[in-house]
N, C-alpha and C. Protein backbone atom coordinates (compact mmCIF):
# COMPACT_ATOMS: atom_id res chain seq x y z
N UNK A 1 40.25 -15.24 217.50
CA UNK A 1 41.26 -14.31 217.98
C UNK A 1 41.93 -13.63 216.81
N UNK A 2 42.56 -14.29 216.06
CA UNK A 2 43.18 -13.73 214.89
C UNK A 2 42.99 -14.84 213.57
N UNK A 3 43.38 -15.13 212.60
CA UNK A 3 43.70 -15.59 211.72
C UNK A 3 45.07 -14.89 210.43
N UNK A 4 45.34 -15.68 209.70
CA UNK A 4 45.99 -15.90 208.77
C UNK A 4 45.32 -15.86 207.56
N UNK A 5 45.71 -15.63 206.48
CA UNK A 5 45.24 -15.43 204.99
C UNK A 5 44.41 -14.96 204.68
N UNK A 6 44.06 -13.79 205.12
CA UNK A 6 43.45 -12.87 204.50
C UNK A 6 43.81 -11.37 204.21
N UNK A 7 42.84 -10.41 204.16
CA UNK A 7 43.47 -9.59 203.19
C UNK A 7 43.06 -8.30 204.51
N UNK A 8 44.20 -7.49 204.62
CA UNK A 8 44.59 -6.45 205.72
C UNK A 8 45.15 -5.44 205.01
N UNK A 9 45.39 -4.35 205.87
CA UNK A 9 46.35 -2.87 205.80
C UNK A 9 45.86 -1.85 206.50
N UNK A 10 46.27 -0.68 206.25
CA UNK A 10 45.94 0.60 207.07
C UNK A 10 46.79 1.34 207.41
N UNK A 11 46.11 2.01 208.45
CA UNK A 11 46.64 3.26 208.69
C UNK A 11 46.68 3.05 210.04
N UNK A 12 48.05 3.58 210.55
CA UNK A 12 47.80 3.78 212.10
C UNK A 12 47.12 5.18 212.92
N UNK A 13 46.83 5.64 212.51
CA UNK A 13 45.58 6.60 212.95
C UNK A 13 44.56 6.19 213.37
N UNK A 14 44.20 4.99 212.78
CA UNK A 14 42.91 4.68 213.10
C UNK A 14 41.82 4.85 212.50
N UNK A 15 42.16 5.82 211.55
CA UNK A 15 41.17 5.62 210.47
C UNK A 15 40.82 4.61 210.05
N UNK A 16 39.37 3.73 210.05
CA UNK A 16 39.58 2.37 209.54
C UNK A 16 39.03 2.28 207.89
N UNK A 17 38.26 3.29 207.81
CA UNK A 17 37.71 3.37 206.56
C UNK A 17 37.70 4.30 205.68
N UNK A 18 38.31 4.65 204.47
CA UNK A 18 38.33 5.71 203.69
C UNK A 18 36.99 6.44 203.87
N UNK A 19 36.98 7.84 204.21
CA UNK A 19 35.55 8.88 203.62
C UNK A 19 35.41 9.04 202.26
N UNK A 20 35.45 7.91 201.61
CA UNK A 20 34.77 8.45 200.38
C UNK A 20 33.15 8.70 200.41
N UNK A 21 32.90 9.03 199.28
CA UNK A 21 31.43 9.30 199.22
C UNK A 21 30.60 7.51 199.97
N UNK A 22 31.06 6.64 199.09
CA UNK A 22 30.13 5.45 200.09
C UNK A 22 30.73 4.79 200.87
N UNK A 23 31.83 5.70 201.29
CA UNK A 23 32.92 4.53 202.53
C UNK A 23 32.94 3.32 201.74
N UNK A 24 33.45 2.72 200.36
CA UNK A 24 32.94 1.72 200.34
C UNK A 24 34.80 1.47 200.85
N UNK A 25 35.28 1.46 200.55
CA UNK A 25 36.88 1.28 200.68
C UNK A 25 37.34 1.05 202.46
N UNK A 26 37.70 -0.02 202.61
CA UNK A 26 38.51 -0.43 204.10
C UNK A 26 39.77 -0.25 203.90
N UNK A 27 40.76 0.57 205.27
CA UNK A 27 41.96 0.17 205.35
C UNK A 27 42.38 -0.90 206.37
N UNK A 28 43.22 -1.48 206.49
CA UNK A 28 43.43 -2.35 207.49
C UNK A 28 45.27 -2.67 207.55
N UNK A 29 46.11 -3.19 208.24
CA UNK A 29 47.31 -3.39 208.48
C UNK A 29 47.44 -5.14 208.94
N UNK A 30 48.31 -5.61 207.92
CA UNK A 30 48.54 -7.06 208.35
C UNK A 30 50.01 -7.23 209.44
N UNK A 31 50.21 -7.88 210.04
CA UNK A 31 51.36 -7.91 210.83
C UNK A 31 51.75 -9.70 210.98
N UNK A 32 53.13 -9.52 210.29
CA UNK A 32 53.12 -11.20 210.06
C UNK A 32 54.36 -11.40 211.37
N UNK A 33 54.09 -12.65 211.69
CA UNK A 33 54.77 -13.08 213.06
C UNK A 33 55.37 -14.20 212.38
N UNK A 34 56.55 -14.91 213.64
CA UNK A 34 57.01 -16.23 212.83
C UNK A 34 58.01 -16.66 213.95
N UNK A 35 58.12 -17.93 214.06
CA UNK A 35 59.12 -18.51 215.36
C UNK A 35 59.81 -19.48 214.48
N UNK A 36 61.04 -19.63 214.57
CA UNK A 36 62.50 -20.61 214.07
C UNK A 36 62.77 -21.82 214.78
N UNK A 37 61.49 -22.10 216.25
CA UNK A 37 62.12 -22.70 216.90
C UNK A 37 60.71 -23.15 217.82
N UNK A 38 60.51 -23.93 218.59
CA UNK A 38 59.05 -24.46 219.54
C UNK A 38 59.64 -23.96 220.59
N UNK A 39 58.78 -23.26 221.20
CA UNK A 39 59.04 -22.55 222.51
C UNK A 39 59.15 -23.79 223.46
N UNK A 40 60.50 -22.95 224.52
CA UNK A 40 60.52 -24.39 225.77
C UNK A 40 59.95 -23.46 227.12
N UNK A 41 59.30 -22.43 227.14
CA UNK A 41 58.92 -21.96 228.28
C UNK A 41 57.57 -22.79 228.96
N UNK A 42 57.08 -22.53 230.24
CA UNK A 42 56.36 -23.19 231.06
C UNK A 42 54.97 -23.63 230.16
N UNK A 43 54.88 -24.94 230.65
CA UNK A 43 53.20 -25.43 229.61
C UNK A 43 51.96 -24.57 230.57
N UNK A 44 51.20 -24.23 229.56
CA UNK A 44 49.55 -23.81 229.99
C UNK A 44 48.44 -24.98 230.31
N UNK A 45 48.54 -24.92 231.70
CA UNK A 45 47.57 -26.55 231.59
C UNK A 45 45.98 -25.59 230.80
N UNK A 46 45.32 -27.06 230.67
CA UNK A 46 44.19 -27.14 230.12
C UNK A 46 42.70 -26.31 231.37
N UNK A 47 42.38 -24.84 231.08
CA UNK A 47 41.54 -24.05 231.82
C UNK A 47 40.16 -24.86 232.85
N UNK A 48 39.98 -26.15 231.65
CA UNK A 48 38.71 -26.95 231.95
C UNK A 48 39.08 -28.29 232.25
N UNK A 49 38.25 -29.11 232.83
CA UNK A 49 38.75 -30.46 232.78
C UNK A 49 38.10 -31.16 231.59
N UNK A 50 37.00 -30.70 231.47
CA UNK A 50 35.91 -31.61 229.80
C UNK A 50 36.55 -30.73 229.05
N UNK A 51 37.79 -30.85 228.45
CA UNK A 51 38.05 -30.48 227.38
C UNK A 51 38.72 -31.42 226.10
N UNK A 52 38.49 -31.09 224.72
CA UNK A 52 38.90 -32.20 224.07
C UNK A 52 39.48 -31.29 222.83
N UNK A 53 40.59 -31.85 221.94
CA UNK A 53 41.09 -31.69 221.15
C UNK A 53 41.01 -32.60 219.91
N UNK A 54 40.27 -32.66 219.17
CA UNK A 54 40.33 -33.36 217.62
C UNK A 54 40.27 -33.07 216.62
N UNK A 55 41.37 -33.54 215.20
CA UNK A 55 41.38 -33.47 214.28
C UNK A 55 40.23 -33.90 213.39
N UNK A 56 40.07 -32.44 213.18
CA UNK A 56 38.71 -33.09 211.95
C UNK A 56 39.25 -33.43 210.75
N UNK A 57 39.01 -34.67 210.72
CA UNK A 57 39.30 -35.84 209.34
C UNK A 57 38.50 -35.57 208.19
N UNK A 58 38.43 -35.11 207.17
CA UNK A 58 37.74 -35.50 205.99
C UNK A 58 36.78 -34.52 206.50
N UNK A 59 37.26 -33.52 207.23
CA UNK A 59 36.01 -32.09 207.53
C UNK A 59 35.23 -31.91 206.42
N UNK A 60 33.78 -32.04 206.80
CA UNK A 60 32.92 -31.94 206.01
C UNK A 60 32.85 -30.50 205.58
N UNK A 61 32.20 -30.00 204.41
CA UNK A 61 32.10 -28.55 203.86
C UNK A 61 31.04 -27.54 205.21
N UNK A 62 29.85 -28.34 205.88
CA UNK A 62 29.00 -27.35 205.95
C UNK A 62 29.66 -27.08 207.78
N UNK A 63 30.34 -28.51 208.36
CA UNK A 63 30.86 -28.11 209.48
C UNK A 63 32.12 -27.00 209.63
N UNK A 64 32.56 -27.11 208.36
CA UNK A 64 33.80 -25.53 208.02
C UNK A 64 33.20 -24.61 207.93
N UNK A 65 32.31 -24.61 207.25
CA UNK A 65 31.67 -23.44 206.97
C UNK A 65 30.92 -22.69 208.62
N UNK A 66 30.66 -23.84 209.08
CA UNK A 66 30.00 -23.20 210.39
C UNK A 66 31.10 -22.66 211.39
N UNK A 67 32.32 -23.25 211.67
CA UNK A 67 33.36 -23.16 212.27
C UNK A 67 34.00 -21.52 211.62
N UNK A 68 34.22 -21.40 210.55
CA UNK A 68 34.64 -20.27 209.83
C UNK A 68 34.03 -19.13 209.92
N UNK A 69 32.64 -19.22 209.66
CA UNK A 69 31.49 -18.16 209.77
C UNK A 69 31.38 -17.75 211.64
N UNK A 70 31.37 -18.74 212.22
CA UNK A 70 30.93 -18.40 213.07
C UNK A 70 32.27 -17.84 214.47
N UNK A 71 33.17 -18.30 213.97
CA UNK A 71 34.93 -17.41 214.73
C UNK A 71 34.93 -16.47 213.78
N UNK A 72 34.98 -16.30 212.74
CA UNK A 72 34.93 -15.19 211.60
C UNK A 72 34.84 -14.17 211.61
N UNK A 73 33.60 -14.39 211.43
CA UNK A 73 32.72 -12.74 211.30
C UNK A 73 32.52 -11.79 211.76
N UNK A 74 32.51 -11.88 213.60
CA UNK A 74 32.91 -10.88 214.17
C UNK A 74 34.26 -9.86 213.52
N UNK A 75 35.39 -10.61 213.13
CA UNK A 75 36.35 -10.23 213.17
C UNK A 75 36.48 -9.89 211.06
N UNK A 76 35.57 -9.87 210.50
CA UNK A 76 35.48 -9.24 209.10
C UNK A 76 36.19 -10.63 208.16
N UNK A 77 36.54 -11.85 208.90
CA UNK A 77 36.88 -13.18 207.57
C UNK A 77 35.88 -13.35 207.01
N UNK A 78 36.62 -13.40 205.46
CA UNK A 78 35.47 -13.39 204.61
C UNK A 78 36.18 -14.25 203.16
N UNK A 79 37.06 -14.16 203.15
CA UNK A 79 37.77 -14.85 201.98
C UNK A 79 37.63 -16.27 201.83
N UNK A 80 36.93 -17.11 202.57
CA UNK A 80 36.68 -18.24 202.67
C UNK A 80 34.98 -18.21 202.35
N UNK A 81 34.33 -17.25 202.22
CA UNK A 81 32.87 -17.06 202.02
C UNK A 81 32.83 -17.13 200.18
N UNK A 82 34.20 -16.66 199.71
CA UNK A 82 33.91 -16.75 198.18
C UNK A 82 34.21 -17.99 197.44
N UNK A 83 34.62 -18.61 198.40
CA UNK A 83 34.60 -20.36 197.63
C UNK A 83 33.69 -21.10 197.56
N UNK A 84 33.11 -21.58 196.06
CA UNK A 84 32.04 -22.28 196.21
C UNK A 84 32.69 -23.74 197.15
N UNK A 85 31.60 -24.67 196.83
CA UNK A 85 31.68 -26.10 197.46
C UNK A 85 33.47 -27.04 196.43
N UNK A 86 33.34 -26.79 195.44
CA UNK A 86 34.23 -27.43 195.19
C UNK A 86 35.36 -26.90 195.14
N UNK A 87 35.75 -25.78 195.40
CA UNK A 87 37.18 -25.13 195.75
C UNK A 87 37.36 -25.28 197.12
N UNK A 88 36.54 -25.31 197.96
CA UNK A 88 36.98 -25.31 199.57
C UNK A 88 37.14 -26.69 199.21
N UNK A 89 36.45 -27.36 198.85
CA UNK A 89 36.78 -29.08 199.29
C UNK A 89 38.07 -29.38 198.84
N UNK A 90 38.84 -28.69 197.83
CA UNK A 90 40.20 -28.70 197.06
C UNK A 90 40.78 -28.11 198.18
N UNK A 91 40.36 -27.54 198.85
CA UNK A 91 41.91 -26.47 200.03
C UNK A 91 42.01 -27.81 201.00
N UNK A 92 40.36 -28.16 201.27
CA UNK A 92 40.40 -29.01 202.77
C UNK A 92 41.11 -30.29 202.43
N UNK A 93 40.92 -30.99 201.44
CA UNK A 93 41.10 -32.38 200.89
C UNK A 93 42.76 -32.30 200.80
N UNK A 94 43.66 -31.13 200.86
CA UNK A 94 45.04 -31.09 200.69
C UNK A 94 45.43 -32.25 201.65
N UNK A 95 46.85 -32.97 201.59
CA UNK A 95 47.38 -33.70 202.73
C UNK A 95 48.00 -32.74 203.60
N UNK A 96 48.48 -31.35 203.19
CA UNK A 96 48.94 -30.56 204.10
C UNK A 96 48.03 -29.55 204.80
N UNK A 97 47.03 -29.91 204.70
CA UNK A 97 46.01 -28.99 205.52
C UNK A 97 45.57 -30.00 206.67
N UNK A 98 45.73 -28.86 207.70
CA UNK A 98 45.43 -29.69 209.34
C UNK A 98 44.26 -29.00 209.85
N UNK A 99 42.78 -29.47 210.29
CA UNK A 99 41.78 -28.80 210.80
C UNK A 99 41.62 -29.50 212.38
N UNK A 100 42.01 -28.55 213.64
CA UNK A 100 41.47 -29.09 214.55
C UNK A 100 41.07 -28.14 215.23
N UNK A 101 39.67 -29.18 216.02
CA UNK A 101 38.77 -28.24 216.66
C UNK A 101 38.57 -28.64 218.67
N UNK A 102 38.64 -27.48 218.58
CA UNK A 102 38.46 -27.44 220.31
C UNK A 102 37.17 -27.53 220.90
N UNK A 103 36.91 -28.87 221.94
CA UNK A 103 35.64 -28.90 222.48
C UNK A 103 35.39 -28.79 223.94
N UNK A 104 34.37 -28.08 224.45
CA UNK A 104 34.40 -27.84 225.86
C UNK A 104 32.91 -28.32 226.07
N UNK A 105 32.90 -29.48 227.33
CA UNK A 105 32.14 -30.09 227.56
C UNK A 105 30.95 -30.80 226.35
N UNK A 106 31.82 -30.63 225.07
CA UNK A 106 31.30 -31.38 224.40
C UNK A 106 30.65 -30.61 223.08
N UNK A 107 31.03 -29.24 223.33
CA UNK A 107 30.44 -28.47 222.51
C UNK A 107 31.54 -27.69 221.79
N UNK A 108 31.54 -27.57 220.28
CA UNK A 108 32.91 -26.85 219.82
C UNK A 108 32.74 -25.42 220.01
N UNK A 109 34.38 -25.34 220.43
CA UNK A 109 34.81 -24.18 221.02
C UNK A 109 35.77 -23.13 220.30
N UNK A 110 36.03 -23.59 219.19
CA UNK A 110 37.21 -22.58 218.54
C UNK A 110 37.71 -24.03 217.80
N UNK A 111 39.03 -23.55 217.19
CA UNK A 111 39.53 -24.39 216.18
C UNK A 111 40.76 -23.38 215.47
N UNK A 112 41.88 -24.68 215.16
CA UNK A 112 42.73 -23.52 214.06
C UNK A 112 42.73 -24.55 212.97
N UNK A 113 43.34 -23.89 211.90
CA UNK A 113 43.96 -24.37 210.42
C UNK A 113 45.35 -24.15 210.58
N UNK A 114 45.85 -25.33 209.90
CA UNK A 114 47.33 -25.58 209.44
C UNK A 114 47.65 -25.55 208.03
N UNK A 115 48.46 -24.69 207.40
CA UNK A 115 49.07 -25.08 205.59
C UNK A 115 50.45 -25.35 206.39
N UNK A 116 50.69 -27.04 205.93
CA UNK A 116 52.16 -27.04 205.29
C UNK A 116 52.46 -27.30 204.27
N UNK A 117 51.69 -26.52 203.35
CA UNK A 117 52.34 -27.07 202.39
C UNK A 117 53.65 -26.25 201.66
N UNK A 118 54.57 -25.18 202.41
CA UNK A 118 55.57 -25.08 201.83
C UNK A 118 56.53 -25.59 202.33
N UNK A 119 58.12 -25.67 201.63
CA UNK A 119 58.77 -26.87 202.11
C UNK A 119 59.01 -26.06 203.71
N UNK A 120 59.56 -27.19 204.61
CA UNK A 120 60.10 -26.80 206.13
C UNK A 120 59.75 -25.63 206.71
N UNK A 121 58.43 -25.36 206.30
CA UNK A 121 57.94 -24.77 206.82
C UNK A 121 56.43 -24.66 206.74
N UNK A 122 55.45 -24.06 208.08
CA UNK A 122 54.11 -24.18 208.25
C UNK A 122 53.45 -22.66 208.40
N UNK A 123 52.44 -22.58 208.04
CA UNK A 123 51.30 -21.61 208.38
C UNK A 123 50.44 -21.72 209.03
N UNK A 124 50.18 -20.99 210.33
CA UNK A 124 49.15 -21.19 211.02
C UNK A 124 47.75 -20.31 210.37
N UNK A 125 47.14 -20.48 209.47
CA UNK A 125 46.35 -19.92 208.64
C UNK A 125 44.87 -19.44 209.29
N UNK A 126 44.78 -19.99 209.69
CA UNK A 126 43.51 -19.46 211.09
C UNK A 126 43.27 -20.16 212.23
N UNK A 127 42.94 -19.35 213.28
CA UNK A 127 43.11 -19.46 214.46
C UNK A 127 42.04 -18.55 215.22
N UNK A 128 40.63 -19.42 216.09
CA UNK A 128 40.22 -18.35 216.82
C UNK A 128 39.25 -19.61 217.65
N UNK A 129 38.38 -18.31 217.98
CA UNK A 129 37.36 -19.07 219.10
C UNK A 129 35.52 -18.56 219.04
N UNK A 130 35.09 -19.56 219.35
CA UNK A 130 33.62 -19.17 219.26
C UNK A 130 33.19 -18.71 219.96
N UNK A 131 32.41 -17.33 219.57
CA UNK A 131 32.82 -16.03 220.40
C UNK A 131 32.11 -16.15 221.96
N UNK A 132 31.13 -17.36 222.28
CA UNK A 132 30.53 -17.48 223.52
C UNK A 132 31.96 -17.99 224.50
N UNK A 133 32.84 -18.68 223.70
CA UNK A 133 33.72 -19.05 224.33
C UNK A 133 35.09 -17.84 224.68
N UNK A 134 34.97 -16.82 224.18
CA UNK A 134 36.28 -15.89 224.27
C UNK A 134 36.18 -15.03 225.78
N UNK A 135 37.20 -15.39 225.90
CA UNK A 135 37.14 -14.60 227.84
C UNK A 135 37.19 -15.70 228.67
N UNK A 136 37.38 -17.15 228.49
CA UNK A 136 37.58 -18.31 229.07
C UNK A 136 38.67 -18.77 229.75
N UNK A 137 39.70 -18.07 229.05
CA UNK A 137 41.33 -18.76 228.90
C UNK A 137 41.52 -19.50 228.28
N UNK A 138 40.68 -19.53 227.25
CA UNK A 138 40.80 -20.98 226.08
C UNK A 138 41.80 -20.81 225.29
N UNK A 139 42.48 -19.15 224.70
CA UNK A 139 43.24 -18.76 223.52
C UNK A 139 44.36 -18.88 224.27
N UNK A 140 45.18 -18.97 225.09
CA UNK A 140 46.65 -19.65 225.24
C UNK A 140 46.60 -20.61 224.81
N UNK A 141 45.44 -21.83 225.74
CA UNK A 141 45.78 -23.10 226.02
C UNK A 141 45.39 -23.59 223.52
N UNK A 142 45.17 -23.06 223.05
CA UNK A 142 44.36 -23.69 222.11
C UNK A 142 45.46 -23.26 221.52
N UNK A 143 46.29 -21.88 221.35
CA UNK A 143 47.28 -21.37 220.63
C UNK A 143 48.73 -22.44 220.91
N UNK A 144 48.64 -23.10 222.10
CA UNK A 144 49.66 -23.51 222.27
C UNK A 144 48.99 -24.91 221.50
N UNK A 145 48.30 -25.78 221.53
CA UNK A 145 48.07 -27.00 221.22
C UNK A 145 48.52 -26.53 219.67
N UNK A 146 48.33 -25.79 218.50
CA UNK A 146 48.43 -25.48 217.84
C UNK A 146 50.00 -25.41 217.19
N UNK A 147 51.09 -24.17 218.01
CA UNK A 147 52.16 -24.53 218.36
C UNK A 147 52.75 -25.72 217.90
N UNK A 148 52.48 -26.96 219.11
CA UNK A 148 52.90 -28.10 219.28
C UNK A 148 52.44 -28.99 218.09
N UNK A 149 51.35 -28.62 217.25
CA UNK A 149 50.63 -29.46 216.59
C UNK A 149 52.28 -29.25 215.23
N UNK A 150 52.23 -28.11 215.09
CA UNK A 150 53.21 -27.59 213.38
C UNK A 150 53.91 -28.03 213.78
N UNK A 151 54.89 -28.32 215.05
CA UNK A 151 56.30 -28.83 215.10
C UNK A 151 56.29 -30.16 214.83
N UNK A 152 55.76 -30.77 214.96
CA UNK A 152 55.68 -32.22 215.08
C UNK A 152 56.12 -32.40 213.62
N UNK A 153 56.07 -31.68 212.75
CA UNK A 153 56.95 -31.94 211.39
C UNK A 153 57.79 -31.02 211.09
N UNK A 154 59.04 -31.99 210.76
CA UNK A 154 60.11 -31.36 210.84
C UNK A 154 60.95 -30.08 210.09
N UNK A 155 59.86 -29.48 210.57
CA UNK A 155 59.56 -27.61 210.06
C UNK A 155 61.06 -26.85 210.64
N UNK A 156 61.32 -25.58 210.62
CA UNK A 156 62.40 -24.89 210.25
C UNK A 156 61.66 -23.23 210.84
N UNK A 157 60.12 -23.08 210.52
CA UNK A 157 59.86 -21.87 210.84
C UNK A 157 58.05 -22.54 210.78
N UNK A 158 57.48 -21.49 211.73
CA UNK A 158 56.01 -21.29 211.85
C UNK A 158 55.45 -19.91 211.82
N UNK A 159 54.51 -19.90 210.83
CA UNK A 159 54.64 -18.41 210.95
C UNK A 159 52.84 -18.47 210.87
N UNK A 160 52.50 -17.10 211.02
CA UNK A 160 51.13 -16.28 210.89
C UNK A 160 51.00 -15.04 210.86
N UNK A 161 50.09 -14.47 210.55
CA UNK A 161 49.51 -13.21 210.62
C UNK A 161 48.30 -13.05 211.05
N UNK A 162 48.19 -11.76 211.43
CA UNK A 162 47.00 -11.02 212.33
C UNK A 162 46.64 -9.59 211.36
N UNK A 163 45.62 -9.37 211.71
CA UNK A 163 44.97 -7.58 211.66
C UNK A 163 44.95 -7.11 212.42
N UNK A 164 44.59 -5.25 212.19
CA UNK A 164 43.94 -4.56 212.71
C UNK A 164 42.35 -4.95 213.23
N UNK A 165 41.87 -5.55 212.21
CA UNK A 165 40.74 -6.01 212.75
C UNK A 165 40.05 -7.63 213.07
N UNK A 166 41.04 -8.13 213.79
CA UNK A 166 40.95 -9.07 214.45
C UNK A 166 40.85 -8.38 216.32
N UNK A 167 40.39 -9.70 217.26
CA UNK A 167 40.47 -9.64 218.16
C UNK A 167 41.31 -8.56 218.62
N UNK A 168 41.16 -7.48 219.69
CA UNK A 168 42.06 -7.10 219.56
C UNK A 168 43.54 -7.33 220.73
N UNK A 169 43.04 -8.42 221.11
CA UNK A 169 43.92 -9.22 221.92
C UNK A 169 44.83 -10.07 221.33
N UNK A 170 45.06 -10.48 220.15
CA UNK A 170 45.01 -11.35 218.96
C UNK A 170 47.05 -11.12 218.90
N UNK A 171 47.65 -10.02 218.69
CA UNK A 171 48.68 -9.72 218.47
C UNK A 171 49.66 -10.22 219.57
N UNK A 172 48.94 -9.20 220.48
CA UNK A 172 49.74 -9.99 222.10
C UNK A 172 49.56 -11.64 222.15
N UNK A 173 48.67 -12.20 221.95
CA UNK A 173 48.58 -13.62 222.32
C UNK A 173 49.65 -14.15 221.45
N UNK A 174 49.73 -13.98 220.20
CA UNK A 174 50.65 -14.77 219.01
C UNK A 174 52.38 -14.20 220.06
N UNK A 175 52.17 -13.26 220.66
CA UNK A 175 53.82 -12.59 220.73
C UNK A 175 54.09 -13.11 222.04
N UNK A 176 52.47 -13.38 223.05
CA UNK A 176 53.35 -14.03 224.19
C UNK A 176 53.57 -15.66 224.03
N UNK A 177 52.93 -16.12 223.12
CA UNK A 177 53.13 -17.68 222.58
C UNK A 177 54.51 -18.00 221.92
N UNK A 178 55.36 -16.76 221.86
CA UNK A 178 56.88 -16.99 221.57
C UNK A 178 56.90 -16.69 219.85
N UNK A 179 55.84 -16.06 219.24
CA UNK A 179 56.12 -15.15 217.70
C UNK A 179 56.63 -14.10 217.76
N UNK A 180 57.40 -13.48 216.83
CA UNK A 180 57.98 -12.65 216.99
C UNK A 180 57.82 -11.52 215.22
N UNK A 181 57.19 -10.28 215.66
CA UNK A 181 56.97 -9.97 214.68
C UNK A 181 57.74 -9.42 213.59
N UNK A 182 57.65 -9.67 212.03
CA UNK A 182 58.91 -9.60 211.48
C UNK A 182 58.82 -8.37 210.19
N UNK A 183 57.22 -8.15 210.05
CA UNK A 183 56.86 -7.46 208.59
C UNK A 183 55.67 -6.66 209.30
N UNK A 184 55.01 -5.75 208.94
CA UNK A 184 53.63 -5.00 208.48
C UNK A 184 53.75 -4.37 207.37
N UNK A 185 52.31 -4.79 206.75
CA UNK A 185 51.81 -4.54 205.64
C UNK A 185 50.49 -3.87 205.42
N UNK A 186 50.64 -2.88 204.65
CA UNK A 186 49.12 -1.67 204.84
C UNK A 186 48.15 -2.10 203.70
N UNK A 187 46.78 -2.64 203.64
CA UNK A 187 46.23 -3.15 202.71
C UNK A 187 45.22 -2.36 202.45
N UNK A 188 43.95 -2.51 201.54
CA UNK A 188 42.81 -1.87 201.34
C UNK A 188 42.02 -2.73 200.41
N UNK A 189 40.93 -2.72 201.05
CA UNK A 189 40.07 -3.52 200.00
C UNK A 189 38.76 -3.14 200.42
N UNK A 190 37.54 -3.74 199.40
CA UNK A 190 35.94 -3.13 199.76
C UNK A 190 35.26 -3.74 200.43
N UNK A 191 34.47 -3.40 201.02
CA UNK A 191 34.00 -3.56 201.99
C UNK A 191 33.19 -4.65 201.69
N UNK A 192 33.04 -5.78 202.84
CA UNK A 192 32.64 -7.12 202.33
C UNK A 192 31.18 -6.96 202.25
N UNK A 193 30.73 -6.01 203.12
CA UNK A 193 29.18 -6.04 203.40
C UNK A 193 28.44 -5.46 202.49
N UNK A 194 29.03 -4.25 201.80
CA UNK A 194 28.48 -3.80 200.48
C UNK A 194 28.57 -4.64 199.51
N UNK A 195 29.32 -5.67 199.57
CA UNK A 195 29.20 -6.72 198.37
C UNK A 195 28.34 -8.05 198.66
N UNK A 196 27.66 -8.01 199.89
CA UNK A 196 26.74 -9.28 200.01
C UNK A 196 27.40 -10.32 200.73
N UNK A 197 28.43 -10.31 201.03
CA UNK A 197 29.57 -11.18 201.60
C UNK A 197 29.34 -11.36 203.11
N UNK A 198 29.56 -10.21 203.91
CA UNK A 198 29.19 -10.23 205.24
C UNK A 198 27.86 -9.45 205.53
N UNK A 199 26.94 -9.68 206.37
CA UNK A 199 25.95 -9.33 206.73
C UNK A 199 26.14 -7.58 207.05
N UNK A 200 25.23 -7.20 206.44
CA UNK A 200 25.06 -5.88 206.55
C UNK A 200 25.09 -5.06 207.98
N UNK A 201 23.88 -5.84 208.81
CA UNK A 201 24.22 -5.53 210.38
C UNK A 201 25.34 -5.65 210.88
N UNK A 202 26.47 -6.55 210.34
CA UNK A 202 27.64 -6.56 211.45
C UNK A 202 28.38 -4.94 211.77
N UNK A 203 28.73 -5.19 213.17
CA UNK A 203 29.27 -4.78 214.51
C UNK A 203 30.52 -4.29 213.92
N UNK A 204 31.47 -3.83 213.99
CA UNK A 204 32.87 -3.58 214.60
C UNK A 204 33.50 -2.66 214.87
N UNK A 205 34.05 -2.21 216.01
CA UNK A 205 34.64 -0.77 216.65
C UNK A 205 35.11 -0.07 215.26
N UNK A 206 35.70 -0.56 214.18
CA UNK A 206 36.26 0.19 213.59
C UNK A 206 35.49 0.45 212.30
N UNK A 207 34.52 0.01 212.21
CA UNK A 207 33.30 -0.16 210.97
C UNK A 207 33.20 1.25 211.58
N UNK A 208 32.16 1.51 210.73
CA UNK A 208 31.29 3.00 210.83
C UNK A 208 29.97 2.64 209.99
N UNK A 209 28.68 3.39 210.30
CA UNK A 209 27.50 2.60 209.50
C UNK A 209 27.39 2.56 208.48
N UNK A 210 27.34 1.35 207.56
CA UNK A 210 26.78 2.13 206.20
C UNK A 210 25.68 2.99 205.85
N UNK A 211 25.80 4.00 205.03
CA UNK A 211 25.28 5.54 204.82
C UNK A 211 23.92 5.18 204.93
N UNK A 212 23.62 4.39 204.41
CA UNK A 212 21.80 3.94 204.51
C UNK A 212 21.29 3.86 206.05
N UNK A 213 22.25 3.28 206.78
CA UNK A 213 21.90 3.06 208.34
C UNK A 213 22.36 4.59 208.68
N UNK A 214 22.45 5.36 208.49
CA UNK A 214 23.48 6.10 209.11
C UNK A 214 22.15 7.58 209.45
């Protein structure tokens, strides 16, 4: 649906990509959200009955990697693609990093990330769903487990951010989950696919082809 920590900006026009000569340049817009407080409005029961919630312990590198890549990419995450093996194992191995993943009938379904590591306060750093699973009703019920997961320490504020090119349902979900948006920020950076990063074929309404396909 959305994630946290990565790199956004833009333009509200809609322009998503500079015309330069190789389009290589993206714009995009970050929009950071943040709640002071755990929402007390009505609970979202659980959409499914086989559903399961677990913390992945000692998350292995290649099951992140599959979890990441594969909620990801649709949506242009890629900043987690430039860490070799022993820098991700340094982010995951933190005591303030929380990985849990959502399973439906037994099969994983999405998953978010937690940083707390600043004081009294948490980051919901990514957050989404595997894209066979999106259109389920899974992103309340998973946004809220999430929610409930950061409060449980005795935090002060929860915050995240979204893109332009995330889900584009992604904004509303964080704002009806009780975030409230506080900043946007206009970013630009190159394009991941001209650098080998994301697959050249990928999709997205706001991509345009690269000139070779074109």
């Amino acid at each position: 649906m959305g994630a946290a920590g990565r790199h956004a900006g833009g333009d509200w026009l809609g322009q998503a990509v500079t015309r330069s000569a190789r389009r290589a340049t993206i714009d995009d817009v970050i929009t950071y959200l943040e709640m002071h407080e755990r929402p007390s409005g009505p609970r979202i029961p659980a959409p499914f009955a086989k559903l399961a919630l677990m913390r992945a312990e000692a998350c292995t590198l290649s099951f992140y990697r599959y979890l990441y890549e594969t909620v990801g990419t649709p949506w242009l995450w890629y900043e987690r693609r430039l860490l070799d093996d022993e820098a991700l194992a340094a982010e995951l191995g933190k005591p303030t990093t929380e990985i849990f993943v959502l399973y439906v009938g037994g099969v994983p379904a999405g998953y978010f990330e937690l940083d707390a590591a600043a004081v009294r306060e948490t980051e919901l750093r990514y957050f989404g769903l595997i894209p066979e699973f999106i259109g389920r009703r899974l992103g309340p019920f998973l946004l809220q487990a999430a929610i409930d997961q950061a409060w449980l320490r005795p935090i002060q504020r929860l915050w995240v951010h979204t893109r332009t090119f995330d889900h584009p349902k992604a904004l509303g979900l964080y704002q009806r989950g009780g975030f409230v948006v506080y900043a946007r920020q206009p970013v630009r950076f190159e394009d991941p696919r001209l650098q080998g990063i994301l697959p050249r074929s990928l999709r997205h309404p706001r991509l345009p082809p690269l000139e070779a396909e074109q």
